[in-house]
C-alpha atoms as a PDB file:
ATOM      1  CA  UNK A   1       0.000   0.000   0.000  1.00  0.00           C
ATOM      2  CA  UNK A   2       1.260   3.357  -1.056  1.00  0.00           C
ATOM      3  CA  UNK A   3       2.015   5.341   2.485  1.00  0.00           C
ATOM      4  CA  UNK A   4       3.548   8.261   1.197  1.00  0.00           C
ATOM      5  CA  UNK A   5       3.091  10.307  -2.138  1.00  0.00           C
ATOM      6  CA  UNK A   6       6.257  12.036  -3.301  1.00  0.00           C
ATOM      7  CA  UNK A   7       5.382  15.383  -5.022  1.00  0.00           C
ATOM      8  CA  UNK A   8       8.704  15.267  -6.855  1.00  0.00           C
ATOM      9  CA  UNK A   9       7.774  11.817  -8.309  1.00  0.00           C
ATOM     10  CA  UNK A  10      10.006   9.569  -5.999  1.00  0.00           C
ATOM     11  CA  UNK A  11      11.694   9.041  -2.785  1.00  0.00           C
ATOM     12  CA  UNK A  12      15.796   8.954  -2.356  1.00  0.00           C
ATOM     13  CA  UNK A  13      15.893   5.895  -5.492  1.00  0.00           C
ATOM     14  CA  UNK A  14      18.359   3.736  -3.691  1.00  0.00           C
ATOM     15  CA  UNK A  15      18.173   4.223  -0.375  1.00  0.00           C
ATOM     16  CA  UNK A  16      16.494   1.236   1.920  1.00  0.00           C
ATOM     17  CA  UNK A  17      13.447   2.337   3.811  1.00  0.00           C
ATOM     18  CA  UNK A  18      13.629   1.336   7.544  1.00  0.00           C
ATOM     19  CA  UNK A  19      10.868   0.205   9.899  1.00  0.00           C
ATOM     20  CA  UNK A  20       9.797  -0.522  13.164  1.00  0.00           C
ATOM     21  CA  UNK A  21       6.788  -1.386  15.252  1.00  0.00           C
ATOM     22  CA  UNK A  22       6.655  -0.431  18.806  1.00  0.00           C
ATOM     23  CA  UNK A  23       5.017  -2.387  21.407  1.00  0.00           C
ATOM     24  CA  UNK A  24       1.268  -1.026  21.036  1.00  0.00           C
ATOM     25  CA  UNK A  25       1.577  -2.136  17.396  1.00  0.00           C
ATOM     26  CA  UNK A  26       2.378   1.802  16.197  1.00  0.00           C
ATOM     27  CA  UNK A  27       3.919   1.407  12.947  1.00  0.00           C
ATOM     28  CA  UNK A  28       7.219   3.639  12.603  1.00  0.00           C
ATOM     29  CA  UNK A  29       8.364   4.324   8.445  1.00  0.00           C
ATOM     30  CA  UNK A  30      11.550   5.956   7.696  1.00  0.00           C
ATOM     31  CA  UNK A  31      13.028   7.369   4.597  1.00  0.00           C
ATOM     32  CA  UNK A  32      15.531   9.726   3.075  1.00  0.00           C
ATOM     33  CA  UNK A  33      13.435  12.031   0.777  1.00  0.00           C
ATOM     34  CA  UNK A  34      13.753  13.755  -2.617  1.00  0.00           C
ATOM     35  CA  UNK A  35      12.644  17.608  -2.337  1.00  0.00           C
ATOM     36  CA  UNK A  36      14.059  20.487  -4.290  1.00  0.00           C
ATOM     37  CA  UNK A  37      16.995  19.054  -4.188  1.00  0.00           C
ATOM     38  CA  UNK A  38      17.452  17.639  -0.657  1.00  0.00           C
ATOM     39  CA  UNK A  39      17.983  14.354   0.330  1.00  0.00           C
ATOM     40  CA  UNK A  40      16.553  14.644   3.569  1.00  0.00           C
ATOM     41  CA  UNK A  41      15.127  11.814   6.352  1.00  0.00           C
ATOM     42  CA  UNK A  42      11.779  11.802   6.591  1.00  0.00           C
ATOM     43  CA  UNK A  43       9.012   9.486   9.054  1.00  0.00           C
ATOM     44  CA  UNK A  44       5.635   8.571   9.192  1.00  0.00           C
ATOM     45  CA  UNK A  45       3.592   6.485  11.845  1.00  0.00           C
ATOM     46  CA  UNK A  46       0.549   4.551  11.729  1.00  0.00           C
ATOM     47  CA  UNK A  47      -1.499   3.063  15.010  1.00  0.00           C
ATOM     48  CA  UNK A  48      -3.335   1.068  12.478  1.00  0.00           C
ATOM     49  CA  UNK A  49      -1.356   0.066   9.968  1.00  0.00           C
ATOM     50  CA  UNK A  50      -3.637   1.441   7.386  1.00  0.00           C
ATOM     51  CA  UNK A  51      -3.276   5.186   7.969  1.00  0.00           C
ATOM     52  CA  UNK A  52       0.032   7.470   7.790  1.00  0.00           C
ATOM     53  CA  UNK A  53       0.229  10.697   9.621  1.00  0.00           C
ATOM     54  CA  UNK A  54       1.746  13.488   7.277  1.00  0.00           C
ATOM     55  CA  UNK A  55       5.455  12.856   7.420  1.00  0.00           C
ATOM     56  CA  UNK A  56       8.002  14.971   8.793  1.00  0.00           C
ATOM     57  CA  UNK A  57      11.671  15.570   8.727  1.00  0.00           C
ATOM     58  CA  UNK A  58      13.676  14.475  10.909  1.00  0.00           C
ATOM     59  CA  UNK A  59      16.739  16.826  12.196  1.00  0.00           C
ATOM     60  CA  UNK A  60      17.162  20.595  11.739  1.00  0.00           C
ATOM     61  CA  UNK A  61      20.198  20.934   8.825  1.00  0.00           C
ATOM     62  CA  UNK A  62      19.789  19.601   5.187  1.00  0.00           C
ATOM     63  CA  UNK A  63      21.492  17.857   2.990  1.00  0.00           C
ATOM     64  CA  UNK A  64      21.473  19.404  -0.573  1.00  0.00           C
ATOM     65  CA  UNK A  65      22.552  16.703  -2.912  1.00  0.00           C
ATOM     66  CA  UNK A  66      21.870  15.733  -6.462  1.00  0.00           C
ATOM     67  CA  UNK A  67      22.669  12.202  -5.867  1.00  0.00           C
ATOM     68  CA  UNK A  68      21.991   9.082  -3.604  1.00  0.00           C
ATOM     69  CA  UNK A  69      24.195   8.499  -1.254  1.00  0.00           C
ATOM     70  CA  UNK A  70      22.669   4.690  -1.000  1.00  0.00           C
ATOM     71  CA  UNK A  71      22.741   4.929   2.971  1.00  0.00           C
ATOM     72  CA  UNK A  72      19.196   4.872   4.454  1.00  0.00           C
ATOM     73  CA  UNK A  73      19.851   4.556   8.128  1.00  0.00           C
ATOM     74  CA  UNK A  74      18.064   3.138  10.999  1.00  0.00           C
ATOM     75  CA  UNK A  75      14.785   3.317  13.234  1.00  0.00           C
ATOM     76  CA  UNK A  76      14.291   1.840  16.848  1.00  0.00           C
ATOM     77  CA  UNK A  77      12.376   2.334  19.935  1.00  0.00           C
ATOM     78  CA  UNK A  78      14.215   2.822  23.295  1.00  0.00           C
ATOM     79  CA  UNK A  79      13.154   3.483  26.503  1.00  0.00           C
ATOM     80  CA  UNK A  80       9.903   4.258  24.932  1.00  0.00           C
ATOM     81  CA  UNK A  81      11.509   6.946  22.592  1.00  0.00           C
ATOM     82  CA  UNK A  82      12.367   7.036  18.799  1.00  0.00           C
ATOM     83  CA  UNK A  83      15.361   6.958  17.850  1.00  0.00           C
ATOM     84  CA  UNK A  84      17.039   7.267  14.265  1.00  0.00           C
ATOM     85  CA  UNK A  85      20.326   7.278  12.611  1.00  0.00           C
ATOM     86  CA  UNK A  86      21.390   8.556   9.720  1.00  0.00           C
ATOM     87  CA  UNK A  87      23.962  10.283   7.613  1.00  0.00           C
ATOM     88  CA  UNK A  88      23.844  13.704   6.274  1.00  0.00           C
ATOM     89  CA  UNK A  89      27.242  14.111   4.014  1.00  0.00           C
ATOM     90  CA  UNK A  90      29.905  12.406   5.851  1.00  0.00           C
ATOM     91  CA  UNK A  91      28.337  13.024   9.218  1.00  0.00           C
ATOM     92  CA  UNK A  92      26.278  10.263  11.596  1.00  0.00           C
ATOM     93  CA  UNK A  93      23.637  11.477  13.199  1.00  0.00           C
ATOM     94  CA  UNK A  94      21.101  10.579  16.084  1.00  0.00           C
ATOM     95  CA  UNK A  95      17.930  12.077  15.772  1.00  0.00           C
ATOM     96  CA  UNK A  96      14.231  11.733  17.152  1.00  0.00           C
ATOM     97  CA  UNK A  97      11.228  13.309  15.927  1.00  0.00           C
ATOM     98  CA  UNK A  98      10.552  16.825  16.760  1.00  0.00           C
ATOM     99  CA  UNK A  99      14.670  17.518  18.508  1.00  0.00           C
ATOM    100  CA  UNK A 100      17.599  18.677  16.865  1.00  0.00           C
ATOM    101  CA  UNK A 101      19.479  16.055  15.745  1.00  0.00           C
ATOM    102  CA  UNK A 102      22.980  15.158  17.446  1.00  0.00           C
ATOM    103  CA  UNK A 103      25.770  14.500  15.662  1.00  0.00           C
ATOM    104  CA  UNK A 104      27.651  11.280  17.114  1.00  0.00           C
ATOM    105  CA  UNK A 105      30.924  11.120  14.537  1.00  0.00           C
ATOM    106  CA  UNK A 106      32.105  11.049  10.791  1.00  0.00           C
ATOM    107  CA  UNK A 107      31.209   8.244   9.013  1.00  0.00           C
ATOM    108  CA  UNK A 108      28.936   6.187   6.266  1.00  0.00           C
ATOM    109  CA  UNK A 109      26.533   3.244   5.781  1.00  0.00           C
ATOM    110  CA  UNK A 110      25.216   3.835   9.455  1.00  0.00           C
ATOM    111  CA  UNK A 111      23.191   0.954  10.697  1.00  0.00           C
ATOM    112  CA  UNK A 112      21.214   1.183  14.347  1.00  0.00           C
ATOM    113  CA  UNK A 113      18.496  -0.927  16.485  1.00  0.00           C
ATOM    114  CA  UNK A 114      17.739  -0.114  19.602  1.00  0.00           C
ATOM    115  CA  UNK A 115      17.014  -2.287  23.108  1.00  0.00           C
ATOM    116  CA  UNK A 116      15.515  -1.352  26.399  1.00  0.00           C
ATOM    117  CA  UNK A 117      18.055   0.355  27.391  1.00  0.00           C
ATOM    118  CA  UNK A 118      19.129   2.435  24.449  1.00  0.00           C
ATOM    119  CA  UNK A 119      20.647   2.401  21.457  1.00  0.00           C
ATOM    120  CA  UNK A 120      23.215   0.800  19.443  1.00  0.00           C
ATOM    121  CA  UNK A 121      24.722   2.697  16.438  1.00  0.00           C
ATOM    122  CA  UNK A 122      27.668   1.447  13.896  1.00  0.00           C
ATOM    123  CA  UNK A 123      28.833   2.981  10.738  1.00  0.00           C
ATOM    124  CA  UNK A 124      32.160   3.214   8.596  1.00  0.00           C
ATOM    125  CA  UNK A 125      34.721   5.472   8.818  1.00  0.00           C
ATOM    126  CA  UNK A 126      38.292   6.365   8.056  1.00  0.00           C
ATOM    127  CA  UNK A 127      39.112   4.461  11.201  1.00  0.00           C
ATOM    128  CA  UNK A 128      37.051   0.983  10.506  1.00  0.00           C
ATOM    129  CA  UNK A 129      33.900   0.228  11.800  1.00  0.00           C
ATOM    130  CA  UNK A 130      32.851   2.061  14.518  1.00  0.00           C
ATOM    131  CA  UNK A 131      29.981   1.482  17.247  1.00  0.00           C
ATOM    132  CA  UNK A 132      28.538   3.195  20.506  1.00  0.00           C
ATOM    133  CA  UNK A 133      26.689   1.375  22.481  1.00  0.00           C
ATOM    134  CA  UNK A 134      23.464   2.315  25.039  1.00  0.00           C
ATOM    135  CA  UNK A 135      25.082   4.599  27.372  1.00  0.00           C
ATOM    136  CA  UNK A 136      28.409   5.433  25.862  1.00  0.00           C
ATOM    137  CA  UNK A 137      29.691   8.734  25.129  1.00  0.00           C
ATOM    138  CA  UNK A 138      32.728   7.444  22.968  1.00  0.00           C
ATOM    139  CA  UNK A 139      32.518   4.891  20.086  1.00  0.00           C
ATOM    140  CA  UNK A 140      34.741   2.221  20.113  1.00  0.00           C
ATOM    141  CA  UNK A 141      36.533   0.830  16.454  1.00  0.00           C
ATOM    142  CA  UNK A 142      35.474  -2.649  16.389  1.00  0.00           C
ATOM    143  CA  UNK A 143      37.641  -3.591  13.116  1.00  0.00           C
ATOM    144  CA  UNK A 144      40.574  -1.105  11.816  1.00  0.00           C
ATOM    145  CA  UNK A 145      39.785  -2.166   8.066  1.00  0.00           C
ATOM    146  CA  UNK A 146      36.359  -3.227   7.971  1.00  0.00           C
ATOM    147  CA  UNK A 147      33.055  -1.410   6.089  1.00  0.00           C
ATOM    148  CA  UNK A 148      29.189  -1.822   5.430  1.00  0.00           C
ATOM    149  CA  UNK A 149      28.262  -2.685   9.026  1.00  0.00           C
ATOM    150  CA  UNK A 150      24.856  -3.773  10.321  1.00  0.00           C
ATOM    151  CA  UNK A 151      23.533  -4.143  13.824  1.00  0.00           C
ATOM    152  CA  UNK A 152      20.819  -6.532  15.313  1.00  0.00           C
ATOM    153  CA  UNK A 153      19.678  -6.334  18.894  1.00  0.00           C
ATOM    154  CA  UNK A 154      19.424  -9.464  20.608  1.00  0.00           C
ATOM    155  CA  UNK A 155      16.992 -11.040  23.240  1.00  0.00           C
ATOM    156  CA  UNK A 156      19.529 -10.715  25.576  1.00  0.00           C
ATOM    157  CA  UNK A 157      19.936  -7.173  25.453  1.00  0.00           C
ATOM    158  CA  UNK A 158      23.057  -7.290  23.650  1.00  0.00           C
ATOM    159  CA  UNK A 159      23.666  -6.942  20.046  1.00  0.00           C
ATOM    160  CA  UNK A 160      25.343  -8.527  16.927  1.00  0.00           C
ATOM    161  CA  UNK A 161      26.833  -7.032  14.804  1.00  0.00           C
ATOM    162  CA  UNK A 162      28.445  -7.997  11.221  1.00  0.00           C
ATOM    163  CA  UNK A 163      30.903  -6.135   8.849  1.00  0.00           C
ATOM    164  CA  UNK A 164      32.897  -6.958   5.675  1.00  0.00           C
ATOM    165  CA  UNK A 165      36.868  -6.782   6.424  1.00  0.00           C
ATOM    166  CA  UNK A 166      39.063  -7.159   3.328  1.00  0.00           C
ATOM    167  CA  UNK A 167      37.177 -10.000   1.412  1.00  0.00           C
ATOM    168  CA  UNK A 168      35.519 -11.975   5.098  1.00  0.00           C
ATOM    169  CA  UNK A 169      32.502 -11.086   7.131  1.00  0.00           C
ATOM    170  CA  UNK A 170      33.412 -10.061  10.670  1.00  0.00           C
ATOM    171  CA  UNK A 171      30.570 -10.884  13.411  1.00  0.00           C
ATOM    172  CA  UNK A 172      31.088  -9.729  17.229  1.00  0.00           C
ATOM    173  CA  UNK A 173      28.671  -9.494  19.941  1.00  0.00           C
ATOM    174  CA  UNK A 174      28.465  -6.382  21.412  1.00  0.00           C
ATOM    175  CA  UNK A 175      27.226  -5.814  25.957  1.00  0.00           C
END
């Protein structure tokens, strides 16, 4: 079902959409938008699952770029709060609806989910792969060479996460 009617034709064209449900069944859509020349994040919610509220941008800044940067970032609920990440040029981002967004670090192909407890954020870098963890003020390098990260939370609490480092896949739980 169509949730969201570009006016400029289309959304970001590469650029994965990211969802997630909270625990009353709210529906949570994210996506980086194409407007006058922006490539902005946008969300939308639905308690139903059959209507969207009018979407709205996430952050304050704006990224003016006639291109996809392929790099859709990440939704989550934690400590009943959402919470996104994203990139806007070669900067990562947390953001939740309505606040300023804060920038955590420099970086690309940011990935985030989120447990009780907060949230867990990796991305690229110059330095490797990079991830802070729910209550950290510092990100730690988890692999000096590695890229294209991604992050799943875990029943535990914990999370896994899995990254490409010269030619292998790299998985490490993270506390």
């Amino acid at each position: 079902m169509l949730i969201y009617d570009p006016p400029e034709g289309t959304i970001c064209e590469c650029c994965q959409p990211s969802v997630a449900i909270d625990a009353t069944g709210q529906t949570l859509v994210m996506w980086r938008n194409s407007l006058g020349g922006s490539r902005d994040m946008y969300l939308t919610r639905s308690r139903d699952g059959a209507v969207f509220s009018k979407p709205e941008k996430l952050g304050t800044g704006t990224w003016l770029l006639n291109a996809c940067p392929m790099d859709g970032g990440g939704i989550g609920i934690a400590k009943d709060r959402v919470v996104t990440a994203w990139r806007r040029d070669h900067e990562i981002f947390l953001a939740s609806p309505g606040e300023k967004e804060v920038r955590i670090s420099e970086g690309t192909d940011v990935s985030m989910d989120a447990v009780p407890r907060g949230v867990y954020a990796v991305w690229s870098s110059v330095t490797g792969v990079q991830a802070l963890a729910p209550g950290k003020k510092e990100p730690v390098v988890l692999g000096p060479k590695g890229t294209f990260p991604n992050v799943v939370a875990l029943a535990n609490g914990h999370a896994l996460v899995a990254w490409e480092d010269e030619g292998v896949i790299r998985v490490q739980e993270l506390p």
